[in-house]
PDB file of N, CA and C in Angstrom:
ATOM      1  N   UNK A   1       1.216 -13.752  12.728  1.00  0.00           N
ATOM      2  CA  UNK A   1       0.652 -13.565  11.423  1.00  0.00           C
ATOM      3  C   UNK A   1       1.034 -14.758  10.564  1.00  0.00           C
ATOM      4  N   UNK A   2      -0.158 -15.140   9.757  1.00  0.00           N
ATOM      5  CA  UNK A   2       0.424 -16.446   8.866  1.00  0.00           C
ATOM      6  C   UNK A   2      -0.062 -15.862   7.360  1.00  0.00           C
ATOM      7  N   UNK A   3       0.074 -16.524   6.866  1.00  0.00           N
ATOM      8  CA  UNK A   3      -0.490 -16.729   5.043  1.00  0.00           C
ATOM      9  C   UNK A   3       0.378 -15.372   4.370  1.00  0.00           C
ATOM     10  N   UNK A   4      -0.410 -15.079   3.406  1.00  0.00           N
ATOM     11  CA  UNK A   4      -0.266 -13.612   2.222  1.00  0.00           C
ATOM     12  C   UNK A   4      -1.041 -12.614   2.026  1.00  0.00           C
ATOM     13  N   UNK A   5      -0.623 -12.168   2.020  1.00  0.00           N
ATOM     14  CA  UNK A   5      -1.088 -10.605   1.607  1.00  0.00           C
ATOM     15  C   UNK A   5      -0.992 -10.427  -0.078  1.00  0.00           C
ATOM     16  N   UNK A   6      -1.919 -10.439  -1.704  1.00  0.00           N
ATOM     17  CA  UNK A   6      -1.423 -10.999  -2.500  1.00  0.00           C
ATOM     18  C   UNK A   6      -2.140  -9.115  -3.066  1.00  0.00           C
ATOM     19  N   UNK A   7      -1.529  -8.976  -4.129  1.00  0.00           N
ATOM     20  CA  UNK A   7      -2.127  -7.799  -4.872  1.00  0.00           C
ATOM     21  C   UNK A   7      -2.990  -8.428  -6.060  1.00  0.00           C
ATOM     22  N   UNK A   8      -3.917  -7.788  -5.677  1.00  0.00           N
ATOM     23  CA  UNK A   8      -5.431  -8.512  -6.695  1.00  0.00           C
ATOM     24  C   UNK A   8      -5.226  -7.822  -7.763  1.00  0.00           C
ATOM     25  N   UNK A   9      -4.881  -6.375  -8.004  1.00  0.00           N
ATOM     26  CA  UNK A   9      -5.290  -5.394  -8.773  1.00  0.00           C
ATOM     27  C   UNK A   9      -4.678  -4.047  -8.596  1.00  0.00           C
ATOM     28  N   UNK A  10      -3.838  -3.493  -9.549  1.00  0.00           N
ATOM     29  CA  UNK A  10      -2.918  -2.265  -9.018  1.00  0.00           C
ATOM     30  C   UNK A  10      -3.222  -1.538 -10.420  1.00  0.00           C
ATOM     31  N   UNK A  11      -4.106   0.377  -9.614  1.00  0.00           N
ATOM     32  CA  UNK A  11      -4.048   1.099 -10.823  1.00  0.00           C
ATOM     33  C   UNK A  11      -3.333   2.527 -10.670  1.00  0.00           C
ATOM     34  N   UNK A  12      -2.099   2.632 -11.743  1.00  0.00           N
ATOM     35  CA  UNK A  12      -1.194   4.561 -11.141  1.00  0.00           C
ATOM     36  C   UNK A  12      -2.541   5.174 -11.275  1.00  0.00           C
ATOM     37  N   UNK A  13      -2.283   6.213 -10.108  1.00  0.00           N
ATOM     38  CA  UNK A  13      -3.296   7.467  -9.647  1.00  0.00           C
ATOM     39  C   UNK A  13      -2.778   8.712 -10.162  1.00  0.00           C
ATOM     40  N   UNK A  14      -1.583   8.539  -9.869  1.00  0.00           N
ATOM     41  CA  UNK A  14      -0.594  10.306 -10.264  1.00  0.00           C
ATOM     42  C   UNK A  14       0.787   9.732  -9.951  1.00  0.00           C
ATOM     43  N   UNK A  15       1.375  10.962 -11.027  1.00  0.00           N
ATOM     44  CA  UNK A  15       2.739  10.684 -10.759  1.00  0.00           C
ATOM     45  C   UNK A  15       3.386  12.390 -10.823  1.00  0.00           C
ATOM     46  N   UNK A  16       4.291  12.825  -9.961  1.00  0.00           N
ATOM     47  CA  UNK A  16       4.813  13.809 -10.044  1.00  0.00           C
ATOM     48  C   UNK A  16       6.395  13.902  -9.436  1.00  0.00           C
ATOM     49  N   UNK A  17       7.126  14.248 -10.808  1.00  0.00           N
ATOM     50  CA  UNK A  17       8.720  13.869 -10.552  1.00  0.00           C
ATOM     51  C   UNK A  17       9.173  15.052  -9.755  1.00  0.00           C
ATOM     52  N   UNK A  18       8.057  16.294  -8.999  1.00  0.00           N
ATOM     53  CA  UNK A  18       8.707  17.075  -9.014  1.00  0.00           C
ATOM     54  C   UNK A  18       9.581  16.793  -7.497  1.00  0.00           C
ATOM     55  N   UNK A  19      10.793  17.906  -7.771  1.00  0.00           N
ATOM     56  CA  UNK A  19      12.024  17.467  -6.747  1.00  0.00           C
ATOM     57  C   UNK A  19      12.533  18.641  -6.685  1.00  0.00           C
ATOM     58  N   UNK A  20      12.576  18.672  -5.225  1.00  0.00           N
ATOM     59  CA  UNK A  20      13.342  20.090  -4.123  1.00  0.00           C
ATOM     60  C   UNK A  20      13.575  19.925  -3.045  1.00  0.00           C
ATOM     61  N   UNK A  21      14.964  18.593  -2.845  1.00  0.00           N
ATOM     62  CA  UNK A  21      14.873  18.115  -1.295  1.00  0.00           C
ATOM     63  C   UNK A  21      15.413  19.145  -0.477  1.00  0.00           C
ATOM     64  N   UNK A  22      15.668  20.248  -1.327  1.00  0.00           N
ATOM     65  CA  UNK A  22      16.209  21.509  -0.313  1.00  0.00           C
ATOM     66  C   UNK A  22      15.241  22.243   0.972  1.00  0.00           C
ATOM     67  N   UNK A  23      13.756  22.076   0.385  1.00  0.00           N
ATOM     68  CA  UNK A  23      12.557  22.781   0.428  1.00  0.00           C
ATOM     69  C   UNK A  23      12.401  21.883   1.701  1.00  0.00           C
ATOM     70  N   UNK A  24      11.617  22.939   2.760  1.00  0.00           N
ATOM     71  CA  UNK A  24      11.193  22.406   4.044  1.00  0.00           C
ATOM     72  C   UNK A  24       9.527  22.264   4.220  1.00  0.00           C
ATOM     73  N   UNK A  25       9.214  21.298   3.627  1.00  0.00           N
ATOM     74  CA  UNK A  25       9.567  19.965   3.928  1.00  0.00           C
ATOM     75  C   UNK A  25       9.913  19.725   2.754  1.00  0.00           C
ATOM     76  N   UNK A  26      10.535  18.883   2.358  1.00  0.00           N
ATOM     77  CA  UNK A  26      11.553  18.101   1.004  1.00  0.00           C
ATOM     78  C   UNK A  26      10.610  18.065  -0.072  1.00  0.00           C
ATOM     79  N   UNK A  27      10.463  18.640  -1.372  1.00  0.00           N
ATOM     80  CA  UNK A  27       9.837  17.684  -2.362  1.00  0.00           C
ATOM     81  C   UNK A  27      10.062  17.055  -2.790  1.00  0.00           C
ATOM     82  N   UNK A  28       9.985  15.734  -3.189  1.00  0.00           N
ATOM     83  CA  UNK A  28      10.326  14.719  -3.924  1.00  0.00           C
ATOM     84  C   UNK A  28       9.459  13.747  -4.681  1.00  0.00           C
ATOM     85  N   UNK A  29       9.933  13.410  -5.651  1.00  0.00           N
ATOM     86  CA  UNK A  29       8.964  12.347  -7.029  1.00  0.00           C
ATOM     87  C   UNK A  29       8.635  11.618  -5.984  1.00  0.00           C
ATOM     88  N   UNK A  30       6.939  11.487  -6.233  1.00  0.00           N
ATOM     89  CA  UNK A  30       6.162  10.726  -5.883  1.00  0.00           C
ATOM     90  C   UNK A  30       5.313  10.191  -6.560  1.00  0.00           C
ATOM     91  N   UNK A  31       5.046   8.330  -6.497  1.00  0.00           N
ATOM     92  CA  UNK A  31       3.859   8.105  -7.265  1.00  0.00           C
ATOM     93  C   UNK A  31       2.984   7.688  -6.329  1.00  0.00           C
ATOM     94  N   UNK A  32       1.613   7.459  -6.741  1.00  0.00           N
ATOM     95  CA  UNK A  32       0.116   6.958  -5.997  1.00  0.00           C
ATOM     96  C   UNK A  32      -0.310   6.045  -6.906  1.00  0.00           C
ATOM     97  N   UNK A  33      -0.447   4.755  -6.182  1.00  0.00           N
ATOM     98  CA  UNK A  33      -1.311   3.550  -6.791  1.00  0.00           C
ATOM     99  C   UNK A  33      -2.718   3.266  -6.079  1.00  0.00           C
ATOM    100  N   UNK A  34      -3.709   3.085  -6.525  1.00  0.00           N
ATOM    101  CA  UNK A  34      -4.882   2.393  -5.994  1.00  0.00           C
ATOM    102  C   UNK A  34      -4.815   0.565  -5.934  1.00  0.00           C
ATOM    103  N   UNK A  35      -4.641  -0.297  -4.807  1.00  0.00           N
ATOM    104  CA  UNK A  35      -4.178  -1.038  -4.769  1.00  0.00           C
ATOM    105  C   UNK A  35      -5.443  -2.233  -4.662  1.00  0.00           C
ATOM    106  N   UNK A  36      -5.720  -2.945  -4.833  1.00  0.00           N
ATOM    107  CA  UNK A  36      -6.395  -3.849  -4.284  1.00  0.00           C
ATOM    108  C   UNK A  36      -5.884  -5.193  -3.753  1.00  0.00           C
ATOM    109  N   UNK A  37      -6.243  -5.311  -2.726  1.00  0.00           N
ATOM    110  CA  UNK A  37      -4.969  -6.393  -1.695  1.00  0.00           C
ATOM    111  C   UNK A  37      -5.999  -7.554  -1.509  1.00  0.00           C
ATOM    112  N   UNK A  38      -5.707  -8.735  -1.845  1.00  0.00           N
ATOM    113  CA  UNK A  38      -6.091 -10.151  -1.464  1.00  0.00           C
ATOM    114  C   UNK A  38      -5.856 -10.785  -0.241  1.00  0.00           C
ATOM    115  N   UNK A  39      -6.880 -10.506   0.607  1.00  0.00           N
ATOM    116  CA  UNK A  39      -6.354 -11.184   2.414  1.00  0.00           C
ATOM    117  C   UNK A  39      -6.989 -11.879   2.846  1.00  0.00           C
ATOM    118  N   UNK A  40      -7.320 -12.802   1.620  1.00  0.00           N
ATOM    119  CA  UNK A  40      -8.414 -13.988   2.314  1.00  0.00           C
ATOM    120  C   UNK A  40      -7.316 -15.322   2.567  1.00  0.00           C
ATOM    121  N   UNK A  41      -6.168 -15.075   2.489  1.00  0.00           N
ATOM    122  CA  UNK A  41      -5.039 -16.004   2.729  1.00  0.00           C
ATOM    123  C   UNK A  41      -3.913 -15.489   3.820  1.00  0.00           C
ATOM    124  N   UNK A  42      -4.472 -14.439   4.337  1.00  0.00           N
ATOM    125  CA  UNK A  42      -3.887 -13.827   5.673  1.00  0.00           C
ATOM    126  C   UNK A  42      -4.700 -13.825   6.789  1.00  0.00           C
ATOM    127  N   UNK A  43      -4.025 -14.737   8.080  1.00  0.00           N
ATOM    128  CA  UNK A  43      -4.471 -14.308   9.255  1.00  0.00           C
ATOM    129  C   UNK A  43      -3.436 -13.719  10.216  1.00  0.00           C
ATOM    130  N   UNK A  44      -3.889 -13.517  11.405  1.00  0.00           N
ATOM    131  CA  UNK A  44      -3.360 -12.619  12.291  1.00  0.00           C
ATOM    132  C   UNK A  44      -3.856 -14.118  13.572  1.00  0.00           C
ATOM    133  N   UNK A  45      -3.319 -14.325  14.287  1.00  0.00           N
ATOM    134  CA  UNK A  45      -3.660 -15.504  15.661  1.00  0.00           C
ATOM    135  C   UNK A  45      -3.166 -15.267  17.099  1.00  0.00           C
ATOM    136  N   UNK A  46      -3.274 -15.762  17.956  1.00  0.00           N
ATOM    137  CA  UNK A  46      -3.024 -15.077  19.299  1.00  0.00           C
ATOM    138  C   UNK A  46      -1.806 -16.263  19.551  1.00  0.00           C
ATOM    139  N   UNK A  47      -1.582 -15.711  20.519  1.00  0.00           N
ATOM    140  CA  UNK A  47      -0.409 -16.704  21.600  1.00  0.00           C
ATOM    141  C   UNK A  47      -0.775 -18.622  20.982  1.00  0.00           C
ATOM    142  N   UNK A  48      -2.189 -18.603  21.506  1.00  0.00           N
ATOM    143  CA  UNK A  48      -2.581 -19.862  21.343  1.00  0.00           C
ATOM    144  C   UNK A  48      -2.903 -20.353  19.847  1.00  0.00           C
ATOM    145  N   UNK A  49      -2.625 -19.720  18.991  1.00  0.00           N
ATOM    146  CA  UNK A  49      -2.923 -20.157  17.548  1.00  0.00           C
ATOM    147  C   UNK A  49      -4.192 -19.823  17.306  1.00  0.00           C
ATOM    148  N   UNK A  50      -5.165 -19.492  17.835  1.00  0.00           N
ATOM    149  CA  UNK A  50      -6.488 -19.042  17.347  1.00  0.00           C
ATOM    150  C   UNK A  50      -6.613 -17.602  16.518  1.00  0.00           C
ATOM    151  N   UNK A  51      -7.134 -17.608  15.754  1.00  0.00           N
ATOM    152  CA  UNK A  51      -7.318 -16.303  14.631  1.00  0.00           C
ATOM    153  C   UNK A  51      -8.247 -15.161  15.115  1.00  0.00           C
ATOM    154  N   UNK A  52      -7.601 -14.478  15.497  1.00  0.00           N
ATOM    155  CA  UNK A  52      -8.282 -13.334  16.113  1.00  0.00           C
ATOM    156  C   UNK A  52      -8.913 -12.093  14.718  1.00  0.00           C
ATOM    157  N   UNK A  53      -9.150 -12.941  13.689  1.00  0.00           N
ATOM    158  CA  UNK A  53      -9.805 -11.943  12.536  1.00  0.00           C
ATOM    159  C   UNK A  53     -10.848 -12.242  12.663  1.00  0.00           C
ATOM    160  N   UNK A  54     -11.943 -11.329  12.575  1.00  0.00           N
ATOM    161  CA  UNK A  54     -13.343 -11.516  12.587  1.00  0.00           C
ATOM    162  C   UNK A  54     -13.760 -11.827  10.977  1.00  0.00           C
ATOM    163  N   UNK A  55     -14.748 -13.268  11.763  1.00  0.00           N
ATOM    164  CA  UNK A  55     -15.043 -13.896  10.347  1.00  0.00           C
ATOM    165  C   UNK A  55     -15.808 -13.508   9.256  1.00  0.00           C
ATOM    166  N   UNK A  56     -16.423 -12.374   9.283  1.00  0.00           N
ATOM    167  CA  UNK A  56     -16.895 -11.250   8.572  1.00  0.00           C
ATOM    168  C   UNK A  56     -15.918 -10.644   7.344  1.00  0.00           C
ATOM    169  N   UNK A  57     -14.516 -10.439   7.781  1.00  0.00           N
ATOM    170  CA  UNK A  57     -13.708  -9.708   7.360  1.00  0.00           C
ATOM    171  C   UNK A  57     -13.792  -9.853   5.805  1.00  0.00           C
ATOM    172  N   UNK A  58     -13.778  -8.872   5.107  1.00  0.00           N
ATOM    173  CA  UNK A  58     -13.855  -8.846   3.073  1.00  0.00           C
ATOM    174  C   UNK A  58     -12.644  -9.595   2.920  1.00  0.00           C
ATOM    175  N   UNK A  59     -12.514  -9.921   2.172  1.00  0.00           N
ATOM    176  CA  UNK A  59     -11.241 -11.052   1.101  1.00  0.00           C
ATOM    177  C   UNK A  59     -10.594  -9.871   0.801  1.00  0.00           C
ATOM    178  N   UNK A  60     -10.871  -8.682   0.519  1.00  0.00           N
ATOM    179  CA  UNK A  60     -10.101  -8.083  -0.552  1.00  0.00           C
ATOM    180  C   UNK A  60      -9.728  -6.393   0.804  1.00  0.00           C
ATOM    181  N   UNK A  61      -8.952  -6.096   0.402  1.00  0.00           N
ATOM    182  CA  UNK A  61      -8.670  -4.907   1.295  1.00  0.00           C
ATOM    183  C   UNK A  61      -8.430  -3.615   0.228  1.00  0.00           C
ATOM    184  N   UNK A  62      -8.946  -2.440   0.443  1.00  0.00           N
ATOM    185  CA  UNK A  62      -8.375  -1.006  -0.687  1.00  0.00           C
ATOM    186  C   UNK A  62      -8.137  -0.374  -0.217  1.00  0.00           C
ATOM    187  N   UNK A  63      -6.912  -0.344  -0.963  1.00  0.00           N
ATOM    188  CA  UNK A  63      -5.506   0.794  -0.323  1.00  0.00           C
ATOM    189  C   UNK A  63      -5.122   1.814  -1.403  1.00  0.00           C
ATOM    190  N   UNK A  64      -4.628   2.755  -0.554  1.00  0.00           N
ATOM    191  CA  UNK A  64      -3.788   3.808  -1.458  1.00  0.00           C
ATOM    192  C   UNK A  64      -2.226   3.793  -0.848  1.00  0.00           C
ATOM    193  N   UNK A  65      -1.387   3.432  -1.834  1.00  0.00           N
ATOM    194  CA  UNK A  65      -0.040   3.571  -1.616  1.00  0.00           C
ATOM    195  C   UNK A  65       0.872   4.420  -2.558  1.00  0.00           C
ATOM    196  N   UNK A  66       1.540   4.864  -1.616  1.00  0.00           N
ATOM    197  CA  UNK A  66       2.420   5.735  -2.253  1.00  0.00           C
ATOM    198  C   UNK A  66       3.778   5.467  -2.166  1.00  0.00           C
ATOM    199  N   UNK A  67       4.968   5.822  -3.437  1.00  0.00           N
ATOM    200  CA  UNK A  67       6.115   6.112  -2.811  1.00  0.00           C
ATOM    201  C   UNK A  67       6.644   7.029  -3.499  1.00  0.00           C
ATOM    202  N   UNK A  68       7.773   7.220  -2.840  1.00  0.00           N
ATOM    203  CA  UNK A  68       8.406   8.233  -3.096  1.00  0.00           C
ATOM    204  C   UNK A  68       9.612   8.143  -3.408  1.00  0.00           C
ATOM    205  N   UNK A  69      10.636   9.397  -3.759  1.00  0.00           N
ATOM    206  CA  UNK A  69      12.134   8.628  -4.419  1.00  0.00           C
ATOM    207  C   UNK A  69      13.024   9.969  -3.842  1.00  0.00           C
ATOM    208  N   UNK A  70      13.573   9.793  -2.634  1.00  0.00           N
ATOM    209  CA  UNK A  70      14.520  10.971  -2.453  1.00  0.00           C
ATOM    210  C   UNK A  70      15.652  11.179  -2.682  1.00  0.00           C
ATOM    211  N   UNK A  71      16.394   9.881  -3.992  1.00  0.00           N
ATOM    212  CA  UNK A  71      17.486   9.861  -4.657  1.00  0.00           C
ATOM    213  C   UNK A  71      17.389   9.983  -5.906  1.00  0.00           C
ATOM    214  N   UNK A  72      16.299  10.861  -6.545  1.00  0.00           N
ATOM    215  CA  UNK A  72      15.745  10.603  -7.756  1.00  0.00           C
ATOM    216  C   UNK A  72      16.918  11.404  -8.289  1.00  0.00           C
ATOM    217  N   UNK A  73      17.071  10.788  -9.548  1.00  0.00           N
ATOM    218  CA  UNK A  73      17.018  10.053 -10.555  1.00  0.00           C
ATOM    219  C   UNK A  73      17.037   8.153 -10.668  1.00  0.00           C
ATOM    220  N   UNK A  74      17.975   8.309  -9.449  1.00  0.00           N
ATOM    221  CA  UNK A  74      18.071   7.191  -8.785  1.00  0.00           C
ATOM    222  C   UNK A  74      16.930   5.918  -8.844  1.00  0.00           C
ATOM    223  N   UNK A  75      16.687   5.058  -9.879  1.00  0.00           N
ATOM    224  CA  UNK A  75      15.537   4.097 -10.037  1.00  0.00           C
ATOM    225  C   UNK A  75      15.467   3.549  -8.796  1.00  0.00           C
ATOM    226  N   UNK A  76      16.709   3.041  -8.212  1.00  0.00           N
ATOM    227  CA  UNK A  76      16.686   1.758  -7.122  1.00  0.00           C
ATOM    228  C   UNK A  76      16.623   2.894  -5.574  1.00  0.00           C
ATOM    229  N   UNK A  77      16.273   3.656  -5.885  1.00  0.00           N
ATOM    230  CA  UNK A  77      15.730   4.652  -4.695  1.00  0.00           C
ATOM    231  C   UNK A  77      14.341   4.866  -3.909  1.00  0.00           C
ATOM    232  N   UNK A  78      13.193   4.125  -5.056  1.00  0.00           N
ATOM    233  CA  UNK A  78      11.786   4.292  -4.503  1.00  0.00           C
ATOM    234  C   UNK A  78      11.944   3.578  -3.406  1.00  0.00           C
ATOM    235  N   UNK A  79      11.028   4.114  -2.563  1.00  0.00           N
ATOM    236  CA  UNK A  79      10.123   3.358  -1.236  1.00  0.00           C
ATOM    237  C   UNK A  79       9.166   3.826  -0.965  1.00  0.00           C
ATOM    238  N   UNK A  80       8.429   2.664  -0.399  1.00  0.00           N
ATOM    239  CA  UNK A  80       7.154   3.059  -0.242  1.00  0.00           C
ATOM    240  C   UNK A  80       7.182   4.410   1.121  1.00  0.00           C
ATOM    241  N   UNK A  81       6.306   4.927   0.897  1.00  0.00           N
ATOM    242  CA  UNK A  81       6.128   6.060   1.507  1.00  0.00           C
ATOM    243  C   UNK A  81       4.904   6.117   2.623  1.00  0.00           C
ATOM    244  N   UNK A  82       3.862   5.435   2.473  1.00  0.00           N
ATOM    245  CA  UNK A  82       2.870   5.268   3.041  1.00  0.00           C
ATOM    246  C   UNK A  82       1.514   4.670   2.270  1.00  0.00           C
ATOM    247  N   UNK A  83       1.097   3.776   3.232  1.00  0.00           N
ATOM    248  CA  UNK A  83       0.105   2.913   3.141  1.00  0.00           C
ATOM    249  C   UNK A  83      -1.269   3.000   3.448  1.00  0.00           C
ATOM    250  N   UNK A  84      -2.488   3.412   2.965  1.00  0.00           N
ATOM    251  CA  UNK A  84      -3.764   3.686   3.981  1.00  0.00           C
ATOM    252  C   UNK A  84      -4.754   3.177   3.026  1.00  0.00           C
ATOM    253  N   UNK A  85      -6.219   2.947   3.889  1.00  0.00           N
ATOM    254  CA  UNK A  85      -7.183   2.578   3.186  1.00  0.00           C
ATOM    255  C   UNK A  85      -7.649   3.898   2.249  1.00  0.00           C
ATOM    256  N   UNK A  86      -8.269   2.879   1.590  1.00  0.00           N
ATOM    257  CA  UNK A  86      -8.775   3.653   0.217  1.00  0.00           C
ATOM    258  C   UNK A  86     -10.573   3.641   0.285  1.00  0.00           C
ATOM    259  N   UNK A  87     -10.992   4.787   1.122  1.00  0.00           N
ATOM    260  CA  UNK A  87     -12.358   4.459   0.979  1.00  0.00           C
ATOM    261  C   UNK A  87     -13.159   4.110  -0.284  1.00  0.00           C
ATOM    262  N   UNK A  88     -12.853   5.281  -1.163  1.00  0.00           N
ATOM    263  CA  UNK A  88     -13.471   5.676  -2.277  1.00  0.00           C
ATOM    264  C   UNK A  88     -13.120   4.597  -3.173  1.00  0.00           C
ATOM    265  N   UNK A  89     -12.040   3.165  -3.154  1.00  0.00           N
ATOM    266  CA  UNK A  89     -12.129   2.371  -4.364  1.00  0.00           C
ATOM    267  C   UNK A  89     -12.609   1.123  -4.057  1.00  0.00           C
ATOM    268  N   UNK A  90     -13.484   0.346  -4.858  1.00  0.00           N
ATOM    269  CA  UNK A  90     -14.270  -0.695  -4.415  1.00  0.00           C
ATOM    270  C   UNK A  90     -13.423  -2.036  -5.000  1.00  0.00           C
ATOM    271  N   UNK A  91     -12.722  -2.456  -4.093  1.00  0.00           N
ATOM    272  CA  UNK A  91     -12.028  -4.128  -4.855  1.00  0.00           C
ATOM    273  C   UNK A  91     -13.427  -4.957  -5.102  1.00  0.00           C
ATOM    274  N   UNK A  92     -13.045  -5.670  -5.764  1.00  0.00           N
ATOM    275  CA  UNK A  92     -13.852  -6.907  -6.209  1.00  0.00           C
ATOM    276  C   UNK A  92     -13.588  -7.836  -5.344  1.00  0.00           C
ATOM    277  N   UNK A  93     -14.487  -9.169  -5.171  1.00  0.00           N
ATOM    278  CA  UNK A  93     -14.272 -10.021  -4.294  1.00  0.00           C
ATOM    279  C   UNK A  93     -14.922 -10.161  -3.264  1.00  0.00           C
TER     280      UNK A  93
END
C-alpha cells in the first residue's frame, strides 16, 4: 500500500453516552460519523509494484464510522469501533 487515505468531509450522525458495561452484551457511549474519505492518493500494488486498483475506482470513498468508549468518562478511551461503507451518503468528487 502507498499514498493516503485523507478525510474529505466528516458529519456526527448520533451520539449516545448511554453505558452498562455490565449488560451482555456491554453498552457503551457510542458515536457515528458519516465520513467521506479521499483515495485518489492511495494505492494498493502487487509484489512487482504494479497497482492492482482498478482504474475506474471513485476518488472519494463513503463510510460510516463508529466509536465507542468502554472507559467512559474516560476522553482518551474512544476507539474506533468499526468501519463500513456508507451506501446511502454521496461524497463529492
Amino acid at each position: 500500500m502507498t499514498g493516503d487515505i485523507v478525510v474529505a468531509s466528516i458529519e456526527l450522525q448520533g451520539v449516545d453516552l448511554t453505558s452498562d458495561p455490565a449488560a451482555s452484551p456491554p453498552v457503551v457511549p457510542t458515536v457515528v460519523f458519516d465520513v467521506c474519505a479521499d483515495v485518489s492518493g492511495y494505492n494498493v500494488v502487487d509484489k512487482d509494484g504494479q497497482s492492482i486498483v482498478p482504474p475506474d475506482r471513485a476518488a472519494t470513498s463513503s463510510l460510516e464510522v463508529s466509536v465507542y468508549n468502554y472507559g467512559y468518562p474516560d476522553q482518551t478511551q474512544w476507539r474506533v469501533g468499526y468501519v463500513v461503507p456508507a451506501e446511502d451518503l454521496a461524497c463529492g468528487g
